[in-house]
N, C-alpha and C. Protein backbone atom coordinates (compact mmCIF):
# COMPACT_ATOMS: atom_id res chain seq x y z
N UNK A 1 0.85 -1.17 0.00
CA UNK A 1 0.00 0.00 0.00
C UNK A 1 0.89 1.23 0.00
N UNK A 2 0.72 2.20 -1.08
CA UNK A 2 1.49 3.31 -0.96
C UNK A 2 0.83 4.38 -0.34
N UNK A 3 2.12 5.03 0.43
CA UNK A 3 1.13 5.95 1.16
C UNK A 3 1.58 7.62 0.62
N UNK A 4 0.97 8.80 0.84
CA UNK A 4 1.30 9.72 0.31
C UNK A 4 1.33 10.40 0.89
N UNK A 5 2.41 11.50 0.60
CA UNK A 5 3.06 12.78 1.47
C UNK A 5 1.45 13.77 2.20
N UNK A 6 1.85 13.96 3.22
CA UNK A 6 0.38 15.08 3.56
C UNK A 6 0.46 16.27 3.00
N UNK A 7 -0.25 16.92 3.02
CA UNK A 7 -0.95 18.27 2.94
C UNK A 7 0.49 19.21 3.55
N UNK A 8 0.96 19.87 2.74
CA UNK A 8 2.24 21.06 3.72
C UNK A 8 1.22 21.34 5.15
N UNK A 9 -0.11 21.94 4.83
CA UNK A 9 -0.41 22.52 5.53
C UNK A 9 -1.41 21.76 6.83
N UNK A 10 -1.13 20.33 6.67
CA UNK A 10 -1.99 19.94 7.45
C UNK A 10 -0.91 19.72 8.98
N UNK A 11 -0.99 19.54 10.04
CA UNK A 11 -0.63 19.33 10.93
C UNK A 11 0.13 17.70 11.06
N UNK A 12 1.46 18.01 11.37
CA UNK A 12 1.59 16.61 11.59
C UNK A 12 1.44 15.85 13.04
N UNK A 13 1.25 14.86 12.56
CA UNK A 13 0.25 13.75 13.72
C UNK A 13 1.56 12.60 14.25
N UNK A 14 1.41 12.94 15.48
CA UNK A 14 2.93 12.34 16.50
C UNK A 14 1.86 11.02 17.11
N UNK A 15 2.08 10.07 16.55
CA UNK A 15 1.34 8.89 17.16
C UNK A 15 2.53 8.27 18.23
N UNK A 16 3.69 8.66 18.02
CA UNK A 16 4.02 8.19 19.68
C UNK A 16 4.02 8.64 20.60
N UNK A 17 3.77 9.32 20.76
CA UNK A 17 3.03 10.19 22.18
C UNK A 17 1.81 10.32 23.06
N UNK A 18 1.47 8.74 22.22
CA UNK A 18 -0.10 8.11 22.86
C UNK A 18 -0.10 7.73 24.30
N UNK A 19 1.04 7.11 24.61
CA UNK A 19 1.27 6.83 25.71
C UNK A 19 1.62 7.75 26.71
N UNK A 20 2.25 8.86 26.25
CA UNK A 20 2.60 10.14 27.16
C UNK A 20 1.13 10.62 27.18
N UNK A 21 0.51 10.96 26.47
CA UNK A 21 -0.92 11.38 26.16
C UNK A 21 -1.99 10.34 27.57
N UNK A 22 -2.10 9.63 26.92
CA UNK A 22 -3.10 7.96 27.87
C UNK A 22 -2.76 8.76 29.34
N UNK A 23 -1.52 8.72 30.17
CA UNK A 23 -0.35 9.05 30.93
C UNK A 23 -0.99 9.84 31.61
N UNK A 24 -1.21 11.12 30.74
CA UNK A 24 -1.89 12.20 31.38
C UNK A 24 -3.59 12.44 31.61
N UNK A 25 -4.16 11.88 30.91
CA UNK A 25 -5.22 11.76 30.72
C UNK A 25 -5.72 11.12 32.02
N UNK A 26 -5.29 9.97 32.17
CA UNK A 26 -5.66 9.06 33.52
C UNK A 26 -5.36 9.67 34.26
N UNK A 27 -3.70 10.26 34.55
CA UNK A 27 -3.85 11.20 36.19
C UNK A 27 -4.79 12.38 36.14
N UNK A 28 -5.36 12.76 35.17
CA UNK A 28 -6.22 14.16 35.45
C UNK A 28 -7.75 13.70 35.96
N UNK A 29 -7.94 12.13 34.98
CA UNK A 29 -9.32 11.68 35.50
C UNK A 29 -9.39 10.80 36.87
N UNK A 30 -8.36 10.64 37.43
CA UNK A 30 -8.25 10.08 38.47
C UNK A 30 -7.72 11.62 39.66
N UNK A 31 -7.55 12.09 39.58
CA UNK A 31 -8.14 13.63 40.34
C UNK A 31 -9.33 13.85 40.37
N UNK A 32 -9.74 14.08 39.28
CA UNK A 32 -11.49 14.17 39.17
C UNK A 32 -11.68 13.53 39.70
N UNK A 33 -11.99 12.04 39.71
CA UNK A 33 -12.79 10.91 40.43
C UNK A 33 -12.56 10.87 41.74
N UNK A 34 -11.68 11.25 42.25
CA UNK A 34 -10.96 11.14 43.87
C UNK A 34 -11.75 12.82 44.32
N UNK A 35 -12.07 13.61 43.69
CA UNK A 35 -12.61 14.61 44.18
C UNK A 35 -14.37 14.73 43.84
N UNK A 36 -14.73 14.21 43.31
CA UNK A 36 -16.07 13.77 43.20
C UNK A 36 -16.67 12.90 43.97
N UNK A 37 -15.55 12.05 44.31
CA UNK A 37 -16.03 10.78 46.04
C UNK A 37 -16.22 11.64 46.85
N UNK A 38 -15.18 12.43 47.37
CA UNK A 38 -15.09 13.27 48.66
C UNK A 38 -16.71 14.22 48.29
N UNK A 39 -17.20 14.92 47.18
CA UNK A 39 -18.15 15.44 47.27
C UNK A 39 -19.54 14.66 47.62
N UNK A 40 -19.22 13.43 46.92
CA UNK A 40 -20.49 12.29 47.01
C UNK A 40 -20.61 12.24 48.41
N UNK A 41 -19.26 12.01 49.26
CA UNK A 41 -19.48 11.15 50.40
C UNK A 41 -20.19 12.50 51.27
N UNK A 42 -19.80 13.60 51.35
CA UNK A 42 -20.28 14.81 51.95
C UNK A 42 -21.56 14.47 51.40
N UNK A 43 -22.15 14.88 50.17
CA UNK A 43 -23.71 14.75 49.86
C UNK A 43 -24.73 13.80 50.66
N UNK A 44 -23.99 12.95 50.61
CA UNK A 44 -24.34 11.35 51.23
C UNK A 44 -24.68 11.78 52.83
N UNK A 45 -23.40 12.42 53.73
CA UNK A 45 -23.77 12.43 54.83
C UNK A 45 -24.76 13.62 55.65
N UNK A 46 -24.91 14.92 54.59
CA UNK A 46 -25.63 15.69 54.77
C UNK A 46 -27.34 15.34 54.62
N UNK A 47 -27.60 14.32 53.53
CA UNK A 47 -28.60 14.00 53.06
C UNK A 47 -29.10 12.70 54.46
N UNK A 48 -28.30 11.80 55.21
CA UNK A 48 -28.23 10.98 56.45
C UNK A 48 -28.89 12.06 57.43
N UNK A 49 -27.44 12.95 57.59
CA UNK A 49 -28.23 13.78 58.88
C UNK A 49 -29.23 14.79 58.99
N UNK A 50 -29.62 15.15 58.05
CA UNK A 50 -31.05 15.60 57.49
C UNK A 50 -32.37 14.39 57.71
N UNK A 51 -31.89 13.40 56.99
CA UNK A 51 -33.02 12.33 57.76
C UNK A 51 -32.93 11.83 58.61
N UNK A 52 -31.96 11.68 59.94
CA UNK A 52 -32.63 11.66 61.17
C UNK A 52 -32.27 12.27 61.52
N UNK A 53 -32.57 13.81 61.89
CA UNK A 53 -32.98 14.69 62.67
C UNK A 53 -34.21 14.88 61.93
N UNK A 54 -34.20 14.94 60.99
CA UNK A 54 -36.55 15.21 60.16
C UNK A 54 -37.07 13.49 60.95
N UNK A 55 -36.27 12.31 61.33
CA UNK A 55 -37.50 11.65 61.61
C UNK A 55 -37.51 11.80 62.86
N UNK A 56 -36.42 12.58 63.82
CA UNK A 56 -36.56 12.60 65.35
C UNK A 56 -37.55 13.72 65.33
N UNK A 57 -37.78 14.71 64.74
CA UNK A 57 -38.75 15.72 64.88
C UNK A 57 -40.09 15.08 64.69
N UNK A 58 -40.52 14.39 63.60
CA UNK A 58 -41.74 13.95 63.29
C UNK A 58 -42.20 12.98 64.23
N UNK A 59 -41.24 12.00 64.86
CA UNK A 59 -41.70 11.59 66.05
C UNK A 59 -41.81 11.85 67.02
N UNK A 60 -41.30 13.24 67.44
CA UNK A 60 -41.64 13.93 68.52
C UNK A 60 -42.73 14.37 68.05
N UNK A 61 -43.41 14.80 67.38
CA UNK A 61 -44.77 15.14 67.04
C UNK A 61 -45.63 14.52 67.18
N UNK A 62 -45.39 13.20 66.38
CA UNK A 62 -46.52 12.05 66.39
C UNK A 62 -46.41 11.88 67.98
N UNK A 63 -46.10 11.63 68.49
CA UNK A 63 -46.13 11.38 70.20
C UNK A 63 -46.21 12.36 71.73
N UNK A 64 -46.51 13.70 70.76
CA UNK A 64 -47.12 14.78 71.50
C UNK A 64 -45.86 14.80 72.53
N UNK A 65 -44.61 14.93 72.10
CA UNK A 65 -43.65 15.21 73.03
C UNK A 65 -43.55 16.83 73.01
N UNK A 66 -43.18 17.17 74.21
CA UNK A 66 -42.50 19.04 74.36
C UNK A 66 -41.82 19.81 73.41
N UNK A 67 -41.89 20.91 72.96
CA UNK A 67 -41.25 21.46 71.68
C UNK A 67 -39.90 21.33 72.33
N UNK A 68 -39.42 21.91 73.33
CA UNK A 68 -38.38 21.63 73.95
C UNK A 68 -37.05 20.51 73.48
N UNK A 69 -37.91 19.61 74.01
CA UNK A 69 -37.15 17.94 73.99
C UNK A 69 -37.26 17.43 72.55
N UNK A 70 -38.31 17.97 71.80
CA UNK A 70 -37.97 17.41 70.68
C UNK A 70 -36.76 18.36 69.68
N UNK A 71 -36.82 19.85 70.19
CA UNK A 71 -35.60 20.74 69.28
C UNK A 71 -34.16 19.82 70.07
N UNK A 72 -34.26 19.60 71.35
CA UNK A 72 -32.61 19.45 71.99
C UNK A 72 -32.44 18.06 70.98
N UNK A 73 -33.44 16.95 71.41
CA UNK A 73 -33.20 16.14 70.44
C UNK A 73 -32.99 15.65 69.12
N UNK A 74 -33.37 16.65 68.49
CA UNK A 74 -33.29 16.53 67.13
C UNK A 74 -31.88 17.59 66.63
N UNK A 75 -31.07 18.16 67.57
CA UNK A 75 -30.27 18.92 67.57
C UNK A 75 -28.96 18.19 68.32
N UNK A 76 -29.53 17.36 68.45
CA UNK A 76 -28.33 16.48 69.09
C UNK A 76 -28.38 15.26 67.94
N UNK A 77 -28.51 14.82 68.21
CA UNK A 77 -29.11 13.62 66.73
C UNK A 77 -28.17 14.31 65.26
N UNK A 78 -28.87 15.04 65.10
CA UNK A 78 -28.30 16.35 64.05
C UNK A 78 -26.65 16.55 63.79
N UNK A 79 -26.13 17.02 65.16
CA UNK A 79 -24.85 17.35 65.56
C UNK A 79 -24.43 16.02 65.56
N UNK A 80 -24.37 14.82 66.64
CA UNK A 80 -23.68 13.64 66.20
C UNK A 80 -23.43 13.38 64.80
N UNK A 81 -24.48 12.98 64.26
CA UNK A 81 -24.27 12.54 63.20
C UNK A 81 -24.04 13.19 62.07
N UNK A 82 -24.05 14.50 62.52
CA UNK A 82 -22.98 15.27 61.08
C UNK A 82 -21.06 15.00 61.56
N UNK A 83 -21.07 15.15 62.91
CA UNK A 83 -19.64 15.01 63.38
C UNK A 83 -19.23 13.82 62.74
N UNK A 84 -20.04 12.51 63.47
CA UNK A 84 -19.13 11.35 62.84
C UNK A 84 -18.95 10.88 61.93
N UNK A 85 -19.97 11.36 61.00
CA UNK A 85 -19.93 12.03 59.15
C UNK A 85 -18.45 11.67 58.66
N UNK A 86 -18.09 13.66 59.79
CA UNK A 86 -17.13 13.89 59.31
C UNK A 86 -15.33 13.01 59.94
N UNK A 87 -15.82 12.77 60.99
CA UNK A 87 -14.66 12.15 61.34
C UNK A 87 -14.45 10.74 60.17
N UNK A 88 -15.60 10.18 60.06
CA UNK A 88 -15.53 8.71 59.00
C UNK A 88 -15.07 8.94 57.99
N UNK A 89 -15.09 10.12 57.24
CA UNK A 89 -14.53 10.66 56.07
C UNK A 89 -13.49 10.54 56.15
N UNK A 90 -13.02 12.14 57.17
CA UNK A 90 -11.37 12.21 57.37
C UNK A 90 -10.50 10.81 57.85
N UNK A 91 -11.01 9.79 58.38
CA UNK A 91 -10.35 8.69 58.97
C UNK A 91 -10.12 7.61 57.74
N UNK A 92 -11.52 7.97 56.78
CA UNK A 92 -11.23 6.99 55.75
C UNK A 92 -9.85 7.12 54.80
N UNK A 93 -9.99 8.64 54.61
CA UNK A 93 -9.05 9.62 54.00
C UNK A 93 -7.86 9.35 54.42
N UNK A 94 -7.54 9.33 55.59
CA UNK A 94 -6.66 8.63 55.93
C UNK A 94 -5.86 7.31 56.47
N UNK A 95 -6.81 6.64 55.96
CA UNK A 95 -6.76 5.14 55.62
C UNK A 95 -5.68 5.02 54.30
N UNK A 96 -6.49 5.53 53.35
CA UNK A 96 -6.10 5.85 52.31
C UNK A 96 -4.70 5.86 51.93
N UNK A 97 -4.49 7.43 52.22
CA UNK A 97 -2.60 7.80 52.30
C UNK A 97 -1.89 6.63 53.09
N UNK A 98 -2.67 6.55 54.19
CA UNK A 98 -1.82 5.51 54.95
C UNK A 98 -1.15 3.92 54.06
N UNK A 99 -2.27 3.27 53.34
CA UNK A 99 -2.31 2.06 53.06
C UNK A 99 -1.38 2.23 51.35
N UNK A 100 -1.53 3.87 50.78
CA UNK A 100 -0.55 3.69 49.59
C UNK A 100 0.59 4.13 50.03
N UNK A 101 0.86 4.89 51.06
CA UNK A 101 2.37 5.05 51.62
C UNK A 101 3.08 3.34 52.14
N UNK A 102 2.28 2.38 52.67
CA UNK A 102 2.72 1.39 53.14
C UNK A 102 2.99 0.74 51.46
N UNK A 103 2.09 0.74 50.20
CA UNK A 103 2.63 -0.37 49.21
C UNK A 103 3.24 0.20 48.31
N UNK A 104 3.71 1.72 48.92
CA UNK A 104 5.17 2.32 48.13
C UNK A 104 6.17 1.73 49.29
N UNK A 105 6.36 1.89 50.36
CA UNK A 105 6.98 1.73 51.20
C UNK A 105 7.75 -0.14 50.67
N UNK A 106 7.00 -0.92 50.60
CA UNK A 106 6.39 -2.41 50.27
C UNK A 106 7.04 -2.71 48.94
N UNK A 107 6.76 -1.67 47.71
CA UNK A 107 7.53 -1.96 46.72
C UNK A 107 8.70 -1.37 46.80
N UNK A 108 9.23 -0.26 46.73
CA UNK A 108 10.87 -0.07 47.28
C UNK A 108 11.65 -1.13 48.08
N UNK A 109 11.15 -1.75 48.98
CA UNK A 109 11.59 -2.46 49.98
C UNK A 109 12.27 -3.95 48.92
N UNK A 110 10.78 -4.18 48.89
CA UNK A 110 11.01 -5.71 47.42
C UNK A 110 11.85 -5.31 46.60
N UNK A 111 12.12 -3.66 46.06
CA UNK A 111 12.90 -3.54 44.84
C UNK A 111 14.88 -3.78 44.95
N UNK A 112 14.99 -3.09 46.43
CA UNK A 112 15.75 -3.13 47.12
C UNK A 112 16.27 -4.65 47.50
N UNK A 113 15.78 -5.55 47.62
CA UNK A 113 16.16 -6.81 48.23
C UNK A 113 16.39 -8.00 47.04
N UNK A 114 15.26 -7.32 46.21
CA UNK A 114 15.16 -8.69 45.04
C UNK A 114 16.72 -8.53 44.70
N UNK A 115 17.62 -7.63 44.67
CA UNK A 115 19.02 -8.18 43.91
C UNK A 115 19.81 -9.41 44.60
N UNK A 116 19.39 -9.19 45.68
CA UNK A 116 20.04 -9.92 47.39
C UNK A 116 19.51 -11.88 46.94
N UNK A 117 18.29 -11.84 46.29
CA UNK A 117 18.38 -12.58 46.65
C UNK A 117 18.93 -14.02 45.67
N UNK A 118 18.78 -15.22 46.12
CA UNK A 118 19.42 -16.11 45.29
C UNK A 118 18.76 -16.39 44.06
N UNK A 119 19.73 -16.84 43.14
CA UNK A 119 18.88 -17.33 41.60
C UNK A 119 18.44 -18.43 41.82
């Protein structure tokens, strides 16, 4: 198959640089995706502590409890469970760093030793 000279004016096309290309592409969509969890998981826990503190209120209603006891309660309810929300997040978060610092840590280590050892 013969192939023919391009266009002067067309742009020339670097097909090895697919892989530098791919390269970058993935670390930019893997930013995105790692910052779209953290928004999900916030959405997620705002949308939790919104529904129980709305069902501790409605059952203080249905049961003719004190406006009182049902605001402290539903304000406590509220507050927990936005806190440990947030602590579950940040702890997961740092699960995270933790467990890829250990299988960098893990592969250096192996990279380091495999010369050591016998054939």
């Amino acid at each position: 198959m013969r192939r023919t000279a391009p266009h002067p004016d067309q742009l020339p096309l670097g097909f090895g640089k697919d892989a530098e290309i791919e390269r970058m592409i993935e670390a930019r969509v893997a930013i995105r995706a790692e910052a779209e969890a953290i928004r999900w998981r916030f959405r997620l826990m705002i949308v939790e502590t919104l529904l129980l503190t709305t069902m501790v209120i409605v059952t203080g209603l249905v049961l003719h409890q004190p406006t009182a006891i049902i605001a402290r309660g539903a304000l406590l309810i509220g507050a927990t469970c936005l806190s440990t929300g947030i602590l579950l997040i940040l702890l997961t978060g740092l699960m995270g760093k933790l467990l890829s610092r250990i299988r960098q840590w893990r592969s250096r280590r192996s990279d380091a030793i495999l010369p050591w050892r016998r054939p």
